[in-house]
N, C-alpha and C. Protein backbone atom coordinates (compact mmCIF):
# COMPACT_ATOMS: atom_id res chain seq x y z
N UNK A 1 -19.14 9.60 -14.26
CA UNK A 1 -18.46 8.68 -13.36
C UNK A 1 -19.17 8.73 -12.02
N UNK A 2 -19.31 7.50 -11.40
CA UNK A 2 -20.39 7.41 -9.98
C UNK A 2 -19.10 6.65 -9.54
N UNK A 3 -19.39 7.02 -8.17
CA UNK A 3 -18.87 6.62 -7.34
C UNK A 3 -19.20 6.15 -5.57
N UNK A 4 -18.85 4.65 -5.44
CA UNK A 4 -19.35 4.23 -4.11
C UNK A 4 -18.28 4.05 -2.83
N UNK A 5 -18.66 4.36 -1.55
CA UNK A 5 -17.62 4.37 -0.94
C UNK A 5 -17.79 3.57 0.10
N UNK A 6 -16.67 2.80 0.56
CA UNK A 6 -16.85 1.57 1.52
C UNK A 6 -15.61 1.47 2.92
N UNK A 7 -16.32 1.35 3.99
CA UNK A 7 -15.04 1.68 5.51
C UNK A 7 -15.43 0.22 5.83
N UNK A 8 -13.52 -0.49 5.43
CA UNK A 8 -13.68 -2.12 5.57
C UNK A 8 -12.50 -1.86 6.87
N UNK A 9 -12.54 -3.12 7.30
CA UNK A 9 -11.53 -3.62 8.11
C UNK A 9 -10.91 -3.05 9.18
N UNK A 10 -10.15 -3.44 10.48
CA UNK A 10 -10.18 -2.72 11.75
C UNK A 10 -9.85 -1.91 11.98
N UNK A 11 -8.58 -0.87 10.27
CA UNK A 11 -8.14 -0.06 10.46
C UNK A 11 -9.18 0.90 10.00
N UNK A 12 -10.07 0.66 9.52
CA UNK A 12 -10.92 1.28 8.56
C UNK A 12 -10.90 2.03 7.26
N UNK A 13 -10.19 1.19 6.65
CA UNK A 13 -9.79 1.69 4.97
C UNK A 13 -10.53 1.95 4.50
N UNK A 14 -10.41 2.82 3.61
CA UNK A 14 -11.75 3.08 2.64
C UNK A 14 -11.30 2.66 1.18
N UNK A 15 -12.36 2.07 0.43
CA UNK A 15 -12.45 1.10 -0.42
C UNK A 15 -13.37 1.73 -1.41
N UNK A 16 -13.19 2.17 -2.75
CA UNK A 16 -14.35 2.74 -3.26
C UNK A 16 -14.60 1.84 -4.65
N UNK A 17 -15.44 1.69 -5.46
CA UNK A 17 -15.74 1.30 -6.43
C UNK A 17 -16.45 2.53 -7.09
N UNK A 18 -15.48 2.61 -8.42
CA UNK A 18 -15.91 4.25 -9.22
C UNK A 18 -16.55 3.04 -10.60
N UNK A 19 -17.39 3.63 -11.52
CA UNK A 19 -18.12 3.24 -12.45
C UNK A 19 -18.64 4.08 -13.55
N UNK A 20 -18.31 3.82 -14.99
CA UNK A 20 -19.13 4.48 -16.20
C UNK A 20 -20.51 4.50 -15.96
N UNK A 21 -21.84 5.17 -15.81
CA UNK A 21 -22.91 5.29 -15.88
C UNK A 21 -23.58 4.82 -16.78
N UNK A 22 -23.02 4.99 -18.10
CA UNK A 22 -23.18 4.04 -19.23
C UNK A 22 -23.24 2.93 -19.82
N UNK A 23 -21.55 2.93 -19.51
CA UNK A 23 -21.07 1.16 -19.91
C UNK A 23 -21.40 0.14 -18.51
N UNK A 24 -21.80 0.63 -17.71
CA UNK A 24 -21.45 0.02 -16.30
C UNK A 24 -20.11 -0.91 -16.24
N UNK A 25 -18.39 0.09 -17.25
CA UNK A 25 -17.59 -0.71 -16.39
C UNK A 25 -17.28 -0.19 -15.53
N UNK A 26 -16.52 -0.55 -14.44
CA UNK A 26 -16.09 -0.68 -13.17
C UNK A 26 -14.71 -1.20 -12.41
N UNK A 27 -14.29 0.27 -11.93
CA UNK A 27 -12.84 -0.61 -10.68
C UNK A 27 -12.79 0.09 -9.32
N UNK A 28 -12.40 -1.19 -8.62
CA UNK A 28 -12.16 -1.12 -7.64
C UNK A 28 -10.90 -0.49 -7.29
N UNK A 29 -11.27 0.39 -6.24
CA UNK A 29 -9.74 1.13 -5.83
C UNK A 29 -9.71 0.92 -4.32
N UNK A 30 -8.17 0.03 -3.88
CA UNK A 30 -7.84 -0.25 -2.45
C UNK A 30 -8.79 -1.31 -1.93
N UNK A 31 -9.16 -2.55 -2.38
CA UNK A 31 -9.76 -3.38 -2.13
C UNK A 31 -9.09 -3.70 -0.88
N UNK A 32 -9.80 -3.22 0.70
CA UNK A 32 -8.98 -3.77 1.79
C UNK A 32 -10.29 -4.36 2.50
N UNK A 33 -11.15 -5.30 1.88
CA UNK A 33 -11.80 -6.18 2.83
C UNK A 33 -11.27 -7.35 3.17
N UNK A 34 -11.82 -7.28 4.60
CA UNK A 34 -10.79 -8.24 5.54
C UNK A 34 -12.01 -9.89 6.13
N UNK A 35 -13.34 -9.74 5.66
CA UNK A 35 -14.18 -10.97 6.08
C UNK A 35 -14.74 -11.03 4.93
N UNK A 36 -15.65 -12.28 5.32
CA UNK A 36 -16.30 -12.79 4.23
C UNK A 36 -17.79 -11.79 4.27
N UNK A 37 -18.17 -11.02 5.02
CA UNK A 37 -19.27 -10.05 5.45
C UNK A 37 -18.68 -8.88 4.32
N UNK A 38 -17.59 -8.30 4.72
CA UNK A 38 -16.90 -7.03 3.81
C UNK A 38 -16.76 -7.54 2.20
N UNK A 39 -16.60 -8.53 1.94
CA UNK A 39 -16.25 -9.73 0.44
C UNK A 39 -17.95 -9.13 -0.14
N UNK A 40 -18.42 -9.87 0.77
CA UNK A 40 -19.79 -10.33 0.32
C UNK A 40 -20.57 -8.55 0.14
N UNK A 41 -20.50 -7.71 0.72
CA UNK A 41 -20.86 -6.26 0.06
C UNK A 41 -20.26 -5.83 -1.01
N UNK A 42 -19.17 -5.93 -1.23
CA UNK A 42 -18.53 -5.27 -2.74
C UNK A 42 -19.69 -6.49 -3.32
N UNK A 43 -19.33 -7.50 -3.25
CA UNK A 43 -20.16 -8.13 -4.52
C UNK A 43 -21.21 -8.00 -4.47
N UNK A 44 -22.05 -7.80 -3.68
CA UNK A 44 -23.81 -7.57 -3.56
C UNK A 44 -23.71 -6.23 -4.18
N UNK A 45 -23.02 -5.16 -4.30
CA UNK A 45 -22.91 -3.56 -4.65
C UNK A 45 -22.76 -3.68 -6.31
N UNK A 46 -22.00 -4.63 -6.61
CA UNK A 46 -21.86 -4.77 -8.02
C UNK A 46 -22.64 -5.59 -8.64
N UNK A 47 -23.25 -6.42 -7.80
CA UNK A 47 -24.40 -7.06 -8.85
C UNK A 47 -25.75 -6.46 -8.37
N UNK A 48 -25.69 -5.82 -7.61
CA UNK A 48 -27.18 -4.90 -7.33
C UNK A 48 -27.33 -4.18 -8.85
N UNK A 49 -25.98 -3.58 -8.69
CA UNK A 49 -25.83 -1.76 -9.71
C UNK A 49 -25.70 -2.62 -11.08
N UNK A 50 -25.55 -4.05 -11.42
CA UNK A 50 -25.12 -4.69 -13.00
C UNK A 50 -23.59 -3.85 -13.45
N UNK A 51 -22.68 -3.80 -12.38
CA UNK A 51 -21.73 -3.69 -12.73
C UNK A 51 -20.76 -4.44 -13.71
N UNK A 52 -19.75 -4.62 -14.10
CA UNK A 52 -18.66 -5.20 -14.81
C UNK A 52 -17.19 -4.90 -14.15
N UNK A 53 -17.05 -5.52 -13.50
CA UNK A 53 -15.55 -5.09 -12.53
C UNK A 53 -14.54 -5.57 -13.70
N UNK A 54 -13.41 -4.16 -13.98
CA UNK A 54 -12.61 -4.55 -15.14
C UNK A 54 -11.38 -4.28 -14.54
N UNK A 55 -10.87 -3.43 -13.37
CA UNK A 55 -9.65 -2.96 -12.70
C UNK A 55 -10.06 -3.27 -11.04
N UNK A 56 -8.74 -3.46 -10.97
CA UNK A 56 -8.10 -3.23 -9.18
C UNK A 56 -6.89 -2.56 -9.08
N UNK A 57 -7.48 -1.10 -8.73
CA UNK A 57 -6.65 -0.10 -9.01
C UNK A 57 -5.92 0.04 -7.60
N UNK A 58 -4.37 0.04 -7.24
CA UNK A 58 -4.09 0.37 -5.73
C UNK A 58 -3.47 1.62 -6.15
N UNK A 59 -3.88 2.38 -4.75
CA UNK A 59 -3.07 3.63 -4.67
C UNK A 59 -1.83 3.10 -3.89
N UNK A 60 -1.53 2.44 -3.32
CA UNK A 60 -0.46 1.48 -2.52
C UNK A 60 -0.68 0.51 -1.78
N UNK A 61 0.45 0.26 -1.52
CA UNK A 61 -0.06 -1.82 -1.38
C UNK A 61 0.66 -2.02 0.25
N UNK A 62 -0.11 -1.35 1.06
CA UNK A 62 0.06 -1.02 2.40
C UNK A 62 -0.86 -2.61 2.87
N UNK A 63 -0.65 -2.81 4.17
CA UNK A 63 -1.27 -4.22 4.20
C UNK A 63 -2.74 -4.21 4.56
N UNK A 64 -3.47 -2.57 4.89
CA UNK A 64 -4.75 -2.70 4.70
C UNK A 64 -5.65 -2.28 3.81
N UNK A 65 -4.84 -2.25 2.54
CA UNK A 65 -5.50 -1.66 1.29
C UNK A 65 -5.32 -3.12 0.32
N UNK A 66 -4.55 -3.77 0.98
CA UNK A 66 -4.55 -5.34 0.20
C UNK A 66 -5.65 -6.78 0.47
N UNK A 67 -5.69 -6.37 1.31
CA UNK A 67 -6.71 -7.82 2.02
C UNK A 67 -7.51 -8.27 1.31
N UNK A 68 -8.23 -7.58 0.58
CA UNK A 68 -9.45 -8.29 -0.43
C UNK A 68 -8.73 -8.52 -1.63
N UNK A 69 -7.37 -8.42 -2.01
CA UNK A 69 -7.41 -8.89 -3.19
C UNK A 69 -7.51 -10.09 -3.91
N UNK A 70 -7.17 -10.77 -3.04
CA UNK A 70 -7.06 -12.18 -2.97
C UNK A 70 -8.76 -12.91 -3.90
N UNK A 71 -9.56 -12.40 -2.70
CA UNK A 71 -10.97 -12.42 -3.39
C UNK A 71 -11.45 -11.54 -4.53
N UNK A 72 -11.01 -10.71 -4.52
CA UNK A 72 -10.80 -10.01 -5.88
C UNK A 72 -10.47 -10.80 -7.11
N UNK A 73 -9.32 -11.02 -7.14
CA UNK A 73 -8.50 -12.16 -8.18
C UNK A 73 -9.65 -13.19 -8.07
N UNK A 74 -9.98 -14.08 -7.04
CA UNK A 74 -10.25 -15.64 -7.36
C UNK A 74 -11.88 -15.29 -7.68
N UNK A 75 -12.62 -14.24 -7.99
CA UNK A 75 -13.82 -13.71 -7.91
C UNK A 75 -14.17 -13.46 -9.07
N UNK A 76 -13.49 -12.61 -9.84
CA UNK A 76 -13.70 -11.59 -10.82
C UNK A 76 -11.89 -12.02 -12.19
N UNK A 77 -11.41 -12.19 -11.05
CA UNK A 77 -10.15 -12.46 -12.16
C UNK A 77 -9.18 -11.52 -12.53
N UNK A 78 -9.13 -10.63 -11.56
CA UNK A 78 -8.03 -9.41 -11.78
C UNK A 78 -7.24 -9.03 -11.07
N UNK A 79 -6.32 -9.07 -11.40
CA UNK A 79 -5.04 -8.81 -10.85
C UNK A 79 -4.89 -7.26 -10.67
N UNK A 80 -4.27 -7.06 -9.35
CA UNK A 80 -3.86 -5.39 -9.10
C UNK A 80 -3.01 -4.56 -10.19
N UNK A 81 -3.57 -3.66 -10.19
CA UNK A 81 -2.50 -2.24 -10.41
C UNK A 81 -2.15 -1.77 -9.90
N UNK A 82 -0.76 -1.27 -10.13
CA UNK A 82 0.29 0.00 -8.69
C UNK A 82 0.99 0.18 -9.60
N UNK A 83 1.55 1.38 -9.70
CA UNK A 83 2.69 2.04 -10.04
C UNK A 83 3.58 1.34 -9.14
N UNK A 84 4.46 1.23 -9.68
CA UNK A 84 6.00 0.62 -8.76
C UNK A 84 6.41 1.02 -7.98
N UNK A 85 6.00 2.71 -8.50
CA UNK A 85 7.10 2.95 -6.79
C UNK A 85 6.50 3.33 -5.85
């Protein structure tokens, strides 16, 4: 398992994308990019590495660990994960 780490947005969240070495699949955990500059690195990071983004994993859905999901979803096509509570 590899793992990349990313400080988005004014609060400065950190955003990581973990990955099989193998399969190159791939999820995103705490997608909190907040521009189209922060957007545009996750995706340059995953098509540099020939990733496969298969999860959007939240550890919680605080409002600066959410911001990129949006582009997440309309990007890649995946909807978040959270435990409920």
């Amino acid at each position: 398992m590899l793992t990349k780490a990313f400080t988005f947005n004014p609060v400065g969240e950190n955003t990581y994308i973990i990955w099989d070495e193998e399969t190159l699949e791939a999820a995103i955990i705490d997608a909190g990019m907040s521009n189209n500059r922060e957007n545009d690195a996750v995706s340059e990071f995953i098509d540099r590495e020939n990733l496969h983004l298969k999860y959007a994993l939240q550890t919680h859905m605080h409002f600066d660990h959410i911001w990129g999901l949006s582009f997440i979803q309309e990007k890649y096509g995946l909807k978040p994960l959270c435990h409920k509570a």
